[in-house]
Protein backbone atom coordinates (compact mmCIF):
# COMPACT_ATOMS: atom_id res chain seq x y z
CA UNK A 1 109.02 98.36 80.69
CA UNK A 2 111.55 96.52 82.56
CA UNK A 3 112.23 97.21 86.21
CA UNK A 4 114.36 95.24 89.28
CA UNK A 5 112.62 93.86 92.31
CA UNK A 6 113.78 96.05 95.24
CA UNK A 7 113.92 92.97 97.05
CA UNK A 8 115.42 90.02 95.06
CA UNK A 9 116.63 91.99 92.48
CA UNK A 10 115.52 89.96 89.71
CA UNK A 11 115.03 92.04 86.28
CA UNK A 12 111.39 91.34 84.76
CA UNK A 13 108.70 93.16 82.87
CA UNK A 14 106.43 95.09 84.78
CA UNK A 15 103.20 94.68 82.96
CA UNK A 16 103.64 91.09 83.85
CA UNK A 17 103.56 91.37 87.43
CA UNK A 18 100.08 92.13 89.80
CA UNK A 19 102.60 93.10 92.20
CA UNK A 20 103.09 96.51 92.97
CA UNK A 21 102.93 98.95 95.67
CA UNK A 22 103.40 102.57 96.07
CA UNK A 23 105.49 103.53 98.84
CA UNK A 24 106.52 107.65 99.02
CA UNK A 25 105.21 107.99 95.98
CA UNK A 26 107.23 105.31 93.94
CA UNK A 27 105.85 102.72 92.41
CA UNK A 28 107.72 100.13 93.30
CA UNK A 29 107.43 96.73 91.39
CA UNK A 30 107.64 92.82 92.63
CA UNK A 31 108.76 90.06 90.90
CA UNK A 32 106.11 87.60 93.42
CA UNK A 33 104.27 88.03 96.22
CA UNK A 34 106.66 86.93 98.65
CA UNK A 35 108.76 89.48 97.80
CA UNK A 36 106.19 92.55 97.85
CA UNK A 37 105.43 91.00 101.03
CA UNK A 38 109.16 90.77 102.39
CA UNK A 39 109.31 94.78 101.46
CA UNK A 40 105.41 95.41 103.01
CA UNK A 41 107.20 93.94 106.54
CA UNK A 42 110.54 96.74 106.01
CA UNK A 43 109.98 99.06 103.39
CA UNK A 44 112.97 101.28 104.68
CA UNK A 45 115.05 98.45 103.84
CA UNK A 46 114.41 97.86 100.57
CA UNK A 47 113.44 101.59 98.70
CA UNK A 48 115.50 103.17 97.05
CA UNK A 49 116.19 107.02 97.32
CA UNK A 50 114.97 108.43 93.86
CA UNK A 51 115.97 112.04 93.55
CA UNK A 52 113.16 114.07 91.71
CA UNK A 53 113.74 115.86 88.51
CA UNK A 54 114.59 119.57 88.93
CA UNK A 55 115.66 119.34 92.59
């Protein structure tokens, strides 16, 4: 599955990333650890607001 870093927003495959962290219930994926750690420091700043299905 291919996603976009939240932080550099680099396209890349998931599954070939340990980086990941959930944050209000999205899974959000990082292209390296510097940038999972950039969004650990101000996750406001980097999540996106998903809008559920069937709201």
């Amino acid at each position: 599955m291919k996603v976009v870093c939240p932080v550099c927003n680099r396209l890349f495959e998931a599954e070939c990333t340990p980086y990941k962290q959930d944050y209000n219930n999205i899974v959000y994926y990082f292209d390296t650890e510097i940038c999972m750690l950039a969004f650990l420091r101000e996750p406001d700043r980097f999540a996106f607001k998903c809008k559920k299905e069937n709201e």
